[in-house]
C-alpha atoms as a PDB file:
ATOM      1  CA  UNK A   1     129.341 115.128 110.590  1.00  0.00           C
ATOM      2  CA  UNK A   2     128.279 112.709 107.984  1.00  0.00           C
ATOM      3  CA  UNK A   3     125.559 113.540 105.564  1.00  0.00           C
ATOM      4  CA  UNK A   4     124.126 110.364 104.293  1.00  0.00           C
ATOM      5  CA  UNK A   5     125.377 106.765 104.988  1.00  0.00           C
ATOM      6  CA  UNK A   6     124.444 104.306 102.328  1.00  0.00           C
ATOM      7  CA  UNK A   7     123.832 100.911 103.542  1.00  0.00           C
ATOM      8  CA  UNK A   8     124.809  98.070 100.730  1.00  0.00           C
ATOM      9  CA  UNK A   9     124.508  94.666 101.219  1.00  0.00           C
ATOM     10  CA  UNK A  10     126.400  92.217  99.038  1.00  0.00           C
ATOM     11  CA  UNK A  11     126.034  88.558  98.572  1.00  0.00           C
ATOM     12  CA  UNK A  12     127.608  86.067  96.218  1.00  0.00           C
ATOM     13  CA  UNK A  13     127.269  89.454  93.583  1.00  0.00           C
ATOM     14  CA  UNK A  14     130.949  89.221  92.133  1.00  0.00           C
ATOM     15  CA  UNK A  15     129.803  89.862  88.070  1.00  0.00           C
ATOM     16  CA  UNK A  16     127.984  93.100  89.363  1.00  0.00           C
ATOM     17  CA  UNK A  17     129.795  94.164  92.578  1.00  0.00           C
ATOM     18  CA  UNK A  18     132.315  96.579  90.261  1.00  0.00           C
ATOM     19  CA  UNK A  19     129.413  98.184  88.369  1.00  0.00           C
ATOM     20  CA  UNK A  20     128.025  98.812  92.139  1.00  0.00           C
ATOM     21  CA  UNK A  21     130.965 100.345  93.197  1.00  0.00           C
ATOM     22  CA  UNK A  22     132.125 102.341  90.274  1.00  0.00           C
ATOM     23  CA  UNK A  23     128.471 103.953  90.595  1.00  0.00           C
ATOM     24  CA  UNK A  24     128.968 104.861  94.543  1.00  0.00           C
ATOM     25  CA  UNK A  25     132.670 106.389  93.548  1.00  0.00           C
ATOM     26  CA  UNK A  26     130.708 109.011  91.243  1.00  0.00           C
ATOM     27  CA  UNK A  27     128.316 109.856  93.761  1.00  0.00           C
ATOM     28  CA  UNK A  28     130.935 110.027  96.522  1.00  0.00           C
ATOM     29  CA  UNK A  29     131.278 113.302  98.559  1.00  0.00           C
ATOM     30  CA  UNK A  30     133.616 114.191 101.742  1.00  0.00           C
ATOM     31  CA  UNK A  31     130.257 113.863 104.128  1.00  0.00           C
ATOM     32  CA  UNK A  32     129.002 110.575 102.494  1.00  0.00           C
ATOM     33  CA  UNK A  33     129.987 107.237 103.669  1.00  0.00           C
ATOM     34  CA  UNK A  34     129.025 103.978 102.298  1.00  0.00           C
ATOM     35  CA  UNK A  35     128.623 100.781 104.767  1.00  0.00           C
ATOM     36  CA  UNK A  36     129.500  97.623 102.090  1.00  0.00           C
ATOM     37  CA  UNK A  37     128.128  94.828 104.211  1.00  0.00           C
ATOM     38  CA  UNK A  38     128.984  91.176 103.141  1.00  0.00           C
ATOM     39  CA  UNK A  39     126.586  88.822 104.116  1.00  0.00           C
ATOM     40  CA  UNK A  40     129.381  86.117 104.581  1.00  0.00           C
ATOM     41  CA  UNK A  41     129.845  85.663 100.740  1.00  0.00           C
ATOM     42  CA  UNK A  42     131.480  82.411  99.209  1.00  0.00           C
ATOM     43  CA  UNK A  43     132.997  83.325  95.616  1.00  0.00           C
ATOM     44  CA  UNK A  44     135.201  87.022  94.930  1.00  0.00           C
ATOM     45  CA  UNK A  45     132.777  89.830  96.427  1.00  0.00           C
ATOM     46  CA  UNK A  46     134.568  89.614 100.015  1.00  0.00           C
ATOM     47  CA  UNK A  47     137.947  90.618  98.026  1.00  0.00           C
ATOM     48  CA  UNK A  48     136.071  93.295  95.948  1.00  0.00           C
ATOM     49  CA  UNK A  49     134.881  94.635  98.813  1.00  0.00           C
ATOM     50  CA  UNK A  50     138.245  94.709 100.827  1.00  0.00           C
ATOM     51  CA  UNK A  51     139.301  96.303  98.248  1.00  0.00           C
ATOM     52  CA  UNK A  52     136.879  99.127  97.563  1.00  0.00           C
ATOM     53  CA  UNK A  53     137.244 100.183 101.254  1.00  0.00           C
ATOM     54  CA  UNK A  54     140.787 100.817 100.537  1.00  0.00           C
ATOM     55  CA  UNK A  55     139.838 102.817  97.106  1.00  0.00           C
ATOM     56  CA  UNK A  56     136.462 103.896  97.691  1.00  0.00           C
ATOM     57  CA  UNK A  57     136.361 107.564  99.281  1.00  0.00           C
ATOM     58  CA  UNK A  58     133.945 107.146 102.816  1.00  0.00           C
ATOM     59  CA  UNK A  59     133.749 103.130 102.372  1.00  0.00           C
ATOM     60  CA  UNK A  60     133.712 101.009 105.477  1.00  0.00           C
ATOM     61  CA  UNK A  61     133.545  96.972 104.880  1.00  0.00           C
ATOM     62  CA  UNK A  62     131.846  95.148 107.452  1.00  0.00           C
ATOM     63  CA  UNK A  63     131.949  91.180 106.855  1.00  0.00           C
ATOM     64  CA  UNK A  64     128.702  88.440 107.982  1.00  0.00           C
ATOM     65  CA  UNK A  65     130.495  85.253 109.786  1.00  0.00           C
ATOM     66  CA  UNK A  66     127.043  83.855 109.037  1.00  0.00           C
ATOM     67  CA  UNK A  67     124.663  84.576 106.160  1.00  0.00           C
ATOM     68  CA  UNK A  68     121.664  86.370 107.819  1.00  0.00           C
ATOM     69  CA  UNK A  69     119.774  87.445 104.412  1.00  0.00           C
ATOM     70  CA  UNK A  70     119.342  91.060 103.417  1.00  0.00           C
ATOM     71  CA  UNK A  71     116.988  92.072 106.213  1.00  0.00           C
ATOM     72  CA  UNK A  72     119.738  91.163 108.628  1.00  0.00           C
ATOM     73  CA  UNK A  73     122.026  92.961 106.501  1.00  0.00           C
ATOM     74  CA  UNK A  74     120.358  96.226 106.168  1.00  0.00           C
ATOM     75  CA  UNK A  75     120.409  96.306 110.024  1.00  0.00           C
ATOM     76  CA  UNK A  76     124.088  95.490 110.354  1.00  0.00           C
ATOM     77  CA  UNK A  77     124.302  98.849 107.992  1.00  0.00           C
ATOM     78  CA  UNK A  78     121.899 100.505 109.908  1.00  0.00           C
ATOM     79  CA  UNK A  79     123.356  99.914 113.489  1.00  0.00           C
ATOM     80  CA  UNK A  80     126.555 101.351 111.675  1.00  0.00           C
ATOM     81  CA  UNK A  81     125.412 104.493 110.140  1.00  0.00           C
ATOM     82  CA  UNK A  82     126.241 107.629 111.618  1.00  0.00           C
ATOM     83  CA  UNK A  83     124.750 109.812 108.765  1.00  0.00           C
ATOM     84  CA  UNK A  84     121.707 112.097 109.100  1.00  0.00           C
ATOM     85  CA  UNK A  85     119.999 110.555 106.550  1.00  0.00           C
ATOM     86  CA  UNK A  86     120.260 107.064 105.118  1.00  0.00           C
ATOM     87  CA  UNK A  87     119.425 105.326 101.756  1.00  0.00           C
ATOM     88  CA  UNK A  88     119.990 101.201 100.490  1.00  0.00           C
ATOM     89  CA  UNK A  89     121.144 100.194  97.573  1.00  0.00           C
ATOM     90  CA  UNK A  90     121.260  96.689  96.716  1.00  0.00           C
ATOM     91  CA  UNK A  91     124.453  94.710  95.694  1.00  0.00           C
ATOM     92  CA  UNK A  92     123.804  94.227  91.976  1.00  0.00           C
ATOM     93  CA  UNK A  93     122.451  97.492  91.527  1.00  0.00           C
ATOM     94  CA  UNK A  94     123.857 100.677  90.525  1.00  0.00           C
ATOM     95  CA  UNK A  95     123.649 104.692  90.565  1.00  0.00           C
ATOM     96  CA  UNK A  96     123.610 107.755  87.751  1.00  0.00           C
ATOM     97  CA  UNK A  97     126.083 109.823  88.783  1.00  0.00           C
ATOM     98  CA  UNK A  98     125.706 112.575  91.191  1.00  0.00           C
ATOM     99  CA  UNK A  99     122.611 111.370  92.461  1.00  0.00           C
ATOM    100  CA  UNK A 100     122.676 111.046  95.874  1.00  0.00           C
ATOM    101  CA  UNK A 101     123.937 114.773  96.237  1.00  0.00           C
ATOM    102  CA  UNK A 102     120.203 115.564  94.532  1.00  0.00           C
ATOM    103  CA  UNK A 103     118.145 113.285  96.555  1.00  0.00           C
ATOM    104  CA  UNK A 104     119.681 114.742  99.710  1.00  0.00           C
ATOM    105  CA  UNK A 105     118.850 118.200  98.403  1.00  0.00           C
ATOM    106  CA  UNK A 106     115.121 117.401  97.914  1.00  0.00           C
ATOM    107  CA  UNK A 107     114.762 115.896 101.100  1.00  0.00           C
ATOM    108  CA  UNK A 108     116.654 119.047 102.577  1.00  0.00           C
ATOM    109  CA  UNK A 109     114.510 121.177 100.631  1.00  0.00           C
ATOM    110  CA  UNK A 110     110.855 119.643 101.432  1.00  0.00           C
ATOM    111  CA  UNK A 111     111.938 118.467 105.653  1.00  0.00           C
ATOM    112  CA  UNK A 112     110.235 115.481 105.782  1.00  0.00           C
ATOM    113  CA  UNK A 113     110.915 111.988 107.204  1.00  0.00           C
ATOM    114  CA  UNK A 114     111.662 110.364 104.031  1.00  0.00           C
ATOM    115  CA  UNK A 115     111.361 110.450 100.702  1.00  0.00           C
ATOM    116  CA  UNK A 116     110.167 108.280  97.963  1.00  0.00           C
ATOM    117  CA  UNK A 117     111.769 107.972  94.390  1.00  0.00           C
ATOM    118  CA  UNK A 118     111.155 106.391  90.888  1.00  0.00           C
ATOM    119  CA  UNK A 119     113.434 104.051  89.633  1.00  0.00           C
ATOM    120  CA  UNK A 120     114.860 102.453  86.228  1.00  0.00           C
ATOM    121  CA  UNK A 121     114.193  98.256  85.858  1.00  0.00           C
ATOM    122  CA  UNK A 122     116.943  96.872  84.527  1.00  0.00           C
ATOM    123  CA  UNK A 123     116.381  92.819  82.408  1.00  0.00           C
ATOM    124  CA  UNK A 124     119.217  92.222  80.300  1.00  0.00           C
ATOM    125  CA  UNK A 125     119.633  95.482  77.628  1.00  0.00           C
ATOM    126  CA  UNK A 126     115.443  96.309  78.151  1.00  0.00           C
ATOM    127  CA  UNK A 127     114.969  99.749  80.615  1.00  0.00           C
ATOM    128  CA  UNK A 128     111.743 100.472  81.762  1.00  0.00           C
ATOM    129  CA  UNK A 129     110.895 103.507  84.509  1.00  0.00           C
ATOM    130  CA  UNK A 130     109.135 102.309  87.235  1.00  0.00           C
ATOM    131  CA  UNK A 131     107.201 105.331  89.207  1.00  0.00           C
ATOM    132  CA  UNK A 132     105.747 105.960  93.188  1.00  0.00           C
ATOM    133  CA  UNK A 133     102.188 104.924  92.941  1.00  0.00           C
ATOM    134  CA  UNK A 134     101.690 108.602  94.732  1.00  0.00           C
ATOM    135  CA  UNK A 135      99.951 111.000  92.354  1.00  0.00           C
ATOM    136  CA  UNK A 136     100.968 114.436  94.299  1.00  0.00           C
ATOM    137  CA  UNK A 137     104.674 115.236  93.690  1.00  0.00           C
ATOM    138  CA  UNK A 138     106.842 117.476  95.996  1.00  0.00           C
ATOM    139  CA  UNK A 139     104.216 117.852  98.096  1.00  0.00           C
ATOM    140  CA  UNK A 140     104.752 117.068 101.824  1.00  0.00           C
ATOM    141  CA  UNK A 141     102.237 114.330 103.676  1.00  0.00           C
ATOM    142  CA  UNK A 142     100.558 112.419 106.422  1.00  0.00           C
ATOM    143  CA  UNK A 143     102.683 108.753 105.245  1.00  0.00           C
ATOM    144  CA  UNK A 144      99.154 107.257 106.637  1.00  0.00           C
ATOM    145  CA  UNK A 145      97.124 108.770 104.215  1.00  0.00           C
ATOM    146  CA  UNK A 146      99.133 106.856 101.211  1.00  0.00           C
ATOM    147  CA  UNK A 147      97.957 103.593 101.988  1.00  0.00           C
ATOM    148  CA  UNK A 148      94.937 103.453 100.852  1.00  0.00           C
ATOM    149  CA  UNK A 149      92.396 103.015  98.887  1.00  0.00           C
ATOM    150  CA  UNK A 150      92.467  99.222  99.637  1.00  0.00           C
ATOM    151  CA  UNK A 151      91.516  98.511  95.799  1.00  0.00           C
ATOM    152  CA  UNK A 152      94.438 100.303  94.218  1.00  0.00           C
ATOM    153  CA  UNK A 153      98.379 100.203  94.172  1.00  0.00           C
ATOM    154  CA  UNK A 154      99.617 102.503  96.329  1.00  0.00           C
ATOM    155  CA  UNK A 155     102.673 103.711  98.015  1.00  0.00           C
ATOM    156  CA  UNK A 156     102.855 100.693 100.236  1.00  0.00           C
ATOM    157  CA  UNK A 157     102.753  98.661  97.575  1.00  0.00           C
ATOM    158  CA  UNK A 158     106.245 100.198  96.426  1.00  0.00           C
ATOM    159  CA  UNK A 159     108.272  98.685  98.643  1.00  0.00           C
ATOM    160  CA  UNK A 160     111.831  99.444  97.679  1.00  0.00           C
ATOM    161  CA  UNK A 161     114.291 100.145 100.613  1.00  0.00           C
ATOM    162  CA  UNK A 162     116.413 101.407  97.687  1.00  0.00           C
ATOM    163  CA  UNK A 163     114.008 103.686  96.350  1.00  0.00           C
ATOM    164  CA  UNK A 164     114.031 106.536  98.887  1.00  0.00           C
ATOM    165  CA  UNK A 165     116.076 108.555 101.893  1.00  0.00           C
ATOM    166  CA  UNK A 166     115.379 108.331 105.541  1.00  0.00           C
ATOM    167  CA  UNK A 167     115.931 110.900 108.204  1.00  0.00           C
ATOM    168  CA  UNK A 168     117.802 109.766 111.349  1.00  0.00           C
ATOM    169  CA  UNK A 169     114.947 110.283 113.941  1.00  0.00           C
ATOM    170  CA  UNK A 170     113.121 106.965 112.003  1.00  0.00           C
ATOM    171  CA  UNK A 171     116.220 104.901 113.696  1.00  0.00           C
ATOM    172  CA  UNK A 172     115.815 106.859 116.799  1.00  0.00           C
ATOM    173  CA  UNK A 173     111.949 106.109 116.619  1.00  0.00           C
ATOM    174  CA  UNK A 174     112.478 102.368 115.782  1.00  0.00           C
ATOM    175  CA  UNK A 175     110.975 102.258 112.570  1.00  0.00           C
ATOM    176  CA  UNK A 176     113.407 101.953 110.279  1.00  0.00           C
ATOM    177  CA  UNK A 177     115.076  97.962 111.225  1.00  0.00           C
ATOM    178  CA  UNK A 178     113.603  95.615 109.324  1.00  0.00           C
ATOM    179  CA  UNK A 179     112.679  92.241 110.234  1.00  0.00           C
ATOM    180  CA  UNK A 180     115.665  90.235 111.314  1.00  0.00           C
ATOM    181  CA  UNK A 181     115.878  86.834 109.751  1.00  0.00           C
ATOM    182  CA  UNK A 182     113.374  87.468 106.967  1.00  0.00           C
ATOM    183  CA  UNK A 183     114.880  86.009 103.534  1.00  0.00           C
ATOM    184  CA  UNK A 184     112.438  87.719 101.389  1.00  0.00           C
ATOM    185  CA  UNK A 185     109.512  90.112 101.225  1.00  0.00           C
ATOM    186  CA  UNK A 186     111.255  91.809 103.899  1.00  0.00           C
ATOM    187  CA  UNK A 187     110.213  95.085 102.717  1.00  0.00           C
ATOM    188  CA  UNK A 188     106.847  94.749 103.243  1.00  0.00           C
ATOM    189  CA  UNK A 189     106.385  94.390 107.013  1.00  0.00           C
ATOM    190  CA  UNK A 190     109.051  97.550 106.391  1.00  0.00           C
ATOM    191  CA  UNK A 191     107.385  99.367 104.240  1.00  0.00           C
ATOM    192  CA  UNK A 192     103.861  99.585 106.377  1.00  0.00           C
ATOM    193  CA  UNK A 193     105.541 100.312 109.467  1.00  0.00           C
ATOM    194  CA  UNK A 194     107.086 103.379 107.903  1.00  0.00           C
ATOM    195  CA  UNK A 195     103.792 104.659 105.949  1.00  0.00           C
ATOM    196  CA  UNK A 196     102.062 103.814 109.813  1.00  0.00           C
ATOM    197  CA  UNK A 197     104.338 105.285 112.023  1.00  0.00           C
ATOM    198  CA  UNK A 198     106.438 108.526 110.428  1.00  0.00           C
ATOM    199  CA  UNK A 199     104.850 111.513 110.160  1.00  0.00           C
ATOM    200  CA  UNK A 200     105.857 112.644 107.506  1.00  0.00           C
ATOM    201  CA  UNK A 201     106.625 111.616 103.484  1.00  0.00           C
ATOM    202  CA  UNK A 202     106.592 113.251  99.752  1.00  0.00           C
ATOM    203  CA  UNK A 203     107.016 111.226  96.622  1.00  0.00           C
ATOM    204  CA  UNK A 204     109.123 113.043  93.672  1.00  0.00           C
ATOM    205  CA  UNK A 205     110.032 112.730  90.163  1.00  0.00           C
ATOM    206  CA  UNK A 206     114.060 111.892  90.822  1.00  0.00           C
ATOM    207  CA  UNK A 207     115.555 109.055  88.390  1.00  0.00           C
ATOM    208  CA  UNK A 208     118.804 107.550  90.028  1.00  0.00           C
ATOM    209  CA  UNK A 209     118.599 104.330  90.362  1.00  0.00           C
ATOM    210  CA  UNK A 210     118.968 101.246  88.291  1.00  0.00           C
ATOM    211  CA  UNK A 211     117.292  97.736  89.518  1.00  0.00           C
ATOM    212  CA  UNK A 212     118.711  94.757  87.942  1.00  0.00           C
ATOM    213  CA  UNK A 213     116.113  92.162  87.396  1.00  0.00           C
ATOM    214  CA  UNK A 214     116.721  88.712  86.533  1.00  0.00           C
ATOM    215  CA  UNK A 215     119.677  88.143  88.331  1.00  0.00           C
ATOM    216  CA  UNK A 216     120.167  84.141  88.611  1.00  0.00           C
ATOM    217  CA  UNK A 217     121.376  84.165  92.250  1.00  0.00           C
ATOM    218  CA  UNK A 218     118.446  86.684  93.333  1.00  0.00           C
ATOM    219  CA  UNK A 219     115.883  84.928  95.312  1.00  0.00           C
ATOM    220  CA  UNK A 220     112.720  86.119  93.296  1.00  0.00           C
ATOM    221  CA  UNK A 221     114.420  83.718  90.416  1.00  0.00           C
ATOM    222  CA  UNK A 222     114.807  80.606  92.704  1.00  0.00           C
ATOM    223  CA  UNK A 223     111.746  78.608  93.674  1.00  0.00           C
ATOM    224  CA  UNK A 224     113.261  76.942  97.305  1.00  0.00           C
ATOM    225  CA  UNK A 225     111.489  77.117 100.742  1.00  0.00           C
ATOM    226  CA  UNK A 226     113.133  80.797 101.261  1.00  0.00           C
ATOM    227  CA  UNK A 227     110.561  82.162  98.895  1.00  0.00           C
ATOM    228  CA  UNK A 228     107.749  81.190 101.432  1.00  0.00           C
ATOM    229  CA  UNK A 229     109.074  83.824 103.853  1.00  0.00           C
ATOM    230  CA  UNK A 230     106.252  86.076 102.107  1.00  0.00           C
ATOM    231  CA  UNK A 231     103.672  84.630 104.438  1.00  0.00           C
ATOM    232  CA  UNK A 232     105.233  85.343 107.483  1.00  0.00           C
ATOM    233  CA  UNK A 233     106.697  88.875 106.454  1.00  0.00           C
ATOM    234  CA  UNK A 234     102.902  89.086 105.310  1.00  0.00           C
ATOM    235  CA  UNK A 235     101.449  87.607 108.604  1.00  0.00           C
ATOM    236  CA  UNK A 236     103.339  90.563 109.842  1.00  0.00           C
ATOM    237  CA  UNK A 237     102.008  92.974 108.492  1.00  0.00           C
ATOM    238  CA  UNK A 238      98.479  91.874 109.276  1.00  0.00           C
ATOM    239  CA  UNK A 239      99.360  91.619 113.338  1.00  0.00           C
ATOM    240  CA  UNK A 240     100.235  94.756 113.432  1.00  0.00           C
ATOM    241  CA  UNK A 241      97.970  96.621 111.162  1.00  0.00           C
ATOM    242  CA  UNK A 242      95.497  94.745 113.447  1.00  0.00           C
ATOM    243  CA  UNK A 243      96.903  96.731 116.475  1.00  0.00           C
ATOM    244  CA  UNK A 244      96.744 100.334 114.850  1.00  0.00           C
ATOM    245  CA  UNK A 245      94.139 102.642 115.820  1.00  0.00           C
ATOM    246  CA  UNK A 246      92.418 102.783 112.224  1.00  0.00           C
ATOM    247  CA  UNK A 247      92.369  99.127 111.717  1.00  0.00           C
ATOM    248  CA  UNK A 248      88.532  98.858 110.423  1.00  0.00           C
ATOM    249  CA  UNK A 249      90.150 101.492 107.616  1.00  0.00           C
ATOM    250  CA  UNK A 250      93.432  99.667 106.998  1.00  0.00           C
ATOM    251  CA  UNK A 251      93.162  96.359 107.286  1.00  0.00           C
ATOM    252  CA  UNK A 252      91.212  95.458 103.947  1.00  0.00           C
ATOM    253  CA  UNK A 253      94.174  96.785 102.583  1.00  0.00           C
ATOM    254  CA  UNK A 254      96.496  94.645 104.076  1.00  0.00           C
ATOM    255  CA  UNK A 255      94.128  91.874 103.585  1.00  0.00           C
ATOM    256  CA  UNK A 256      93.804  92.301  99.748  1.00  0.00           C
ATOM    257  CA  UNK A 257      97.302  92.549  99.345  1.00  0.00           C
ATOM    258  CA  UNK A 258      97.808  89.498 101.329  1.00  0.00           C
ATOM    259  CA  UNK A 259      95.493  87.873  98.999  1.00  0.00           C
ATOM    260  CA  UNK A 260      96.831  89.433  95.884  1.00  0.00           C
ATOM    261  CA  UNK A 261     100.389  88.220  96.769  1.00  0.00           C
ATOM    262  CA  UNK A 262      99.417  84.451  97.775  1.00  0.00           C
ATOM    263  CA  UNK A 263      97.588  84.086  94.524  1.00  0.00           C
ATOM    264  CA  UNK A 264      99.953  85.308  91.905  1.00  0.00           C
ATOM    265  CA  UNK A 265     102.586  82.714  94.063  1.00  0.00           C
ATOM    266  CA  UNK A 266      99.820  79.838  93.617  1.00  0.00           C
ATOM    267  CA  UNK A 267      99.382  81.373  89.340  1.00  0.00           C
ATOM    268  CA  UNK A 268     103.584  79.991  88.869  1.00  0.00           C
ATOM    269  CA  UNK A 269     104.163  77.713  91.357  1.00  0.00           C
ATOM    270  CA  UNK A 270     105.667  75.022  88.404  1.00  0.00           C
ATOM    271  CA  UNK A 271     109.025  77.452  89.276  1.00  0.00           C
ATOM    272  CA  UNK A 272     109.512  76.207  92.791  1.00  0.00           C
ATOM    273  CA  UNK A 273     110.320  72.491  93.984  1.00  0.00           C
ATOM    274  CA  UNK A 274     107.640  69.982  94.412  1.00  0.00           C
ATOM    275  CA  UNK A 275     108.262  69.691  97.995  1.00  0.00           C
ATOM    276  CA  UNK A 276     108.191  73.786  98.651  1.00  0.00           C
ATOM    277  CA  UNK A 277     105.251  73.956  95.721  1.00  0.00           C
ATOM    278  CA  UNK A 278     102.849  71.485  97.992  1.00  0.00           C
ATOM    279  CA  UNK A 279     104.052  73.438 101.413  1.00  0.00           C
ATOM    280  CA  UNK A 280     103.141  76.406  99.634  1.00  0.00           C
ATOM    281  CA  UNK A 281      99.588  75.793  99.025  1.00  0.00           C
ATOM    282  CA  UNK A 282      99.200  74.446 102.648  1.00  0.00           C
ATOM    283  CA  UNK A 283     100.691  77.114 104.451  1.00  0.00           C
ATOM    284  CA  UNK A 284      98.907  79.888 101.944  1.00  0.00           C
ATOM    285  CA  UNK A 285      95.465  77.826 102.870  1.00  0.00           C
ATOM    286  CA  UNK A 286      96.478  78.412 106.837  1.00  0.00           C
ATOM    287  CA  UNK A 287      97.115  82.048 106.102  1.00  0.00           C
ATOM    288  CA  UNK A 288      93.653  82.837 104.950  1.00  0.00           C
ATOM    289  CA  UNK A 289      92.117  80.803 108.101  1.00  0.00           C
ATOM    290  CA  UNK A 290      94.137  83.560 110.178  1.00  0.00           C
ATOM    291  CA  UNK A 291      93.514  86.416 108.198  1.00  0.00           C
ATOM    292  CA  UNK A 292      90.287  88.655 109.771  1.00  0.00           C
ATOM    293  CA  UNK A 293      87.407  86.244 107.854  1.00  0.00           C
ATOM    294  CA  UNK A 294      84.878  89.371 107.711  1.00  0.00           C
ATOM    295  CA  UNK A 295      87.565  91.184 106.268  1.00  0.00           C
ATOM    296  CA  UNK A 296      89.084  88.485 103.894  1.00  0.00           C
ATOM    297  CA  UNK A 297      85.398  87.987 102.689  1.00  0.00           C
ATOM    298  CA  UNK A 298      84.906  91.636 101.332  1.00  0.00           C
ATOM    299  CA  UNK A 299      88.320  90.977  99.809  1.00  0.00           C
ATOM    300  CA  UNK A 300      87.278  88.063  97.782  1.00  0.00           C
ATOM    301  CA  UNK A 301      84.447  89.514  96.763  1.00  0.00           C
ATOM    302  CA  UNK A 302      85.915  92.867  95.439  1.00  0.00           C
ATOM    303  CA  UNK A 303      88.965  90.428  93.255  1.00  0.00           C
ATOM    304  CA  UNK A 304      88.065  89.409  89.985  1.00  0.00           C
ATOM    305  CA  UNK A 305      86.652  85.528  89.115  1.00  0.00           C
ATOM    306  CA  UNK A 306      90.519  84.163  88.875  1.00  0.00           C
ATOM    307  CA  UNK A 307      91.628  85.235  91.605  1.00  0.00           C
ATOM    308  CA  UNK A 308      88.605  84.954  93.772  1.00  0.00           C
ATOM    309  CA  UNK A 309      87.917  81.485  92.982  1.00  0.00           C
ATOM    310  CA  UNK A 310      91.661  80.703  93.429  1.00  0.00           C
ATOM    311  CA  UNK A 311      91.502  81.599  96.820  1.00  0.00           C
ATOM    312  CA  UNK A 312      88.598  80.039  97.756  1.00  0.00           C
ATOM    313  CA  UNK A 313      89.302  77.243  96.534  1.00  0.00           C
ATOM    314  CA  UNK A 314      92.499  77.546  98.372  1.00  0.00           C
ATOM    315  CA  UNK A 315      90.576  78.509 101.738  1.00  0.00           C
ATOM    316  CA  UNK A 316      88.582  75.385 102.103  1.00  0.00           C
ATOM    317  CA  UNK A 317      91.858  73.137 101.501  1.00  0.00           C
ATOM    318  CA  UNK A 318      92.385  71.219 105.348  1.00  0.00           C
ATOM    319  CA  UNK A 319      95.729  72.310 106.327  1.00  0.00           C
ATOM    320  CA  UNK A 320      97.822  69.425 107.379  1.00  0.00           C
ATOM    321  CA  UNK A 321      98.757  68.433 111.056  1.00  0.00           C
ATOM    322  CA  UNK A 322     101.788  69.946 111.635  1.00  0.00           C
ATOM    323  CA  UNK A 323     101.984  72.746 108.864  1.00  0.00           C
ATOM    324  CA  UNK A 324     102.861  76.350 110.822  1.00  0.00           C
ATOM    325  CA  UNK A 325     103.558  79.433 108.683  1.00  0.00           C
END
């Protein structure tokens, strides 16, 4: 039986593919298997990856006729996996050695649904640890109780796929698939579903994991219309919070995040085209027309002046005929 399958998507990531796979072969074990999926890439990573399945102990290369974007991905790997537990990792990422063996010992060890993990941030030779906004350590919990309060980061607001372990009965339960088609932010919707729905979580102090930021092909560093995929990943996550049982508690959560996300977009919008910069503000001014307005107004009023008036601002903007999120 296998262990843990490790689902990692790959696209156009030929400088960094290697350092990705040289970090799975040291945390390889006879019950692990790692699902390299390549989202239909066009420069060397399809011959790196053909490659690692031959050399890579517990590798299996499954190739994208059609680039779907990572959510898509991640489901490829996860209709694949046949481990009891699964984990991400991203395709320009990488590993310390021998640490999946110790994150599926702590998840053994504590029997929850999943598990969520710290992480090293990676831009160019600067490392900075990145922790679980989740005070209580090693200590098992209701997911639910995590995401709030509304005014704070909290563990929803950690998002990583990557940074974590998943038991089996989330697939079976249909929480883990992410949103097919969604090109970025595709955590989030993710992320809330999982903190909503399992039953059970711990946070713990377990450094593994190295993000690379900065990369030039990622899309948080390119400013084209794929970037406005936040809103509906975001819109999302408001529908459905909507539809949960606690939605009076929840909601100004998801609201204030909403919020919070929109206007640090709108605070560097000179990064993305002109074109995706004015269909930006148009479909962000929408957005907050759809959001609950009782509930959006408490939000305002709790953000600081910036922010506040930002949105505002933004709010009373007429949307143009035509303009859908």
């Amino acid at each position: 039986m296998v262990k843990l399958s490790v689902i990692v998507p790959f696209y156009n990531v030929q400088q960094y593919a290697p350092d990705t796979l040289r970090s799975l072969r040291a945390n390889a074990r006879e019950d692990f298997e790692f699902i390299l999926v390549d989202d239909c890439s066009r420069d060397g990573t399809p011959e790196i990856l053909a490659r690692a399945e031959r050399e890579l102990p517990g590798a299996v290369h499954v190739r994208h006729e059609k680039n779907g974007g990572l959510a898509t991905a991640r489901n490829t790997g996860i209709d694949r996996a046949r481990g009891e537990y699964l984990t991400f990792l991203d395709g320009d990422d990488w590993l310390a050695p021998g640490y999946y063996p110790r994150l599926v010992a702590a998840i053994e060890e504590l029997g929850c649904d999943f598990l969520r993990t710290d992480h090293v941030q990676c831009t160019a030779r600067a490392r900075a640890v990145h922790r679980v906004p989740h005070g209580r350590r090693n200590v098992v919990m209701n997911p639910r109780e995590a995401i709030l309060p509304a005014d704070r980061s909290t563990s929803v607001d950690y998002a990583y796929a990557w940074a974590g372990i998943y038991h089996r009965r989330l697939v079976d339960k249909g929480v883990l698939h992410f949103t097919d088609g969604l090109r970025t932010a595709e955590d989030r919707p993710w992320i809330w579903k999982l903190h909503r729905e399992a039953d059970s979580f711990a946070a713990v102090s377990l450094l593994g994991v190295f993000y690379r930021r900065g990369v030039a092909s990622s899309l948080t560093q390119i400013g084209d219309v794929r970037q406005l995929d936040f809103i509906r990943a975001f819109d999302q996550v408001i529908e459905e919070t909507a539809q949960d049982a606690e939605a009076d508690k929840l909601l100004p959560k998801a609201v204030r995040t909403y919020c919070a996300i929109i206007s640090h977009h709108l605070g560097s919008i000179e990064r993305f085209e002109p074109a995706v910069a004015k269909k930006l503000k148009s479909m962000s001014a929408a957005a907050l027309r759809r959001m609950p307005q009782n509930v959006l107004d408490e939000a305002l009023d709790s953000m600081d002046i910036q922010r506040a008036t930002r949105l505002r601002r933004l709010r009373r903007r007429p949307a143009p005929a035509g303009v859908a999120a």
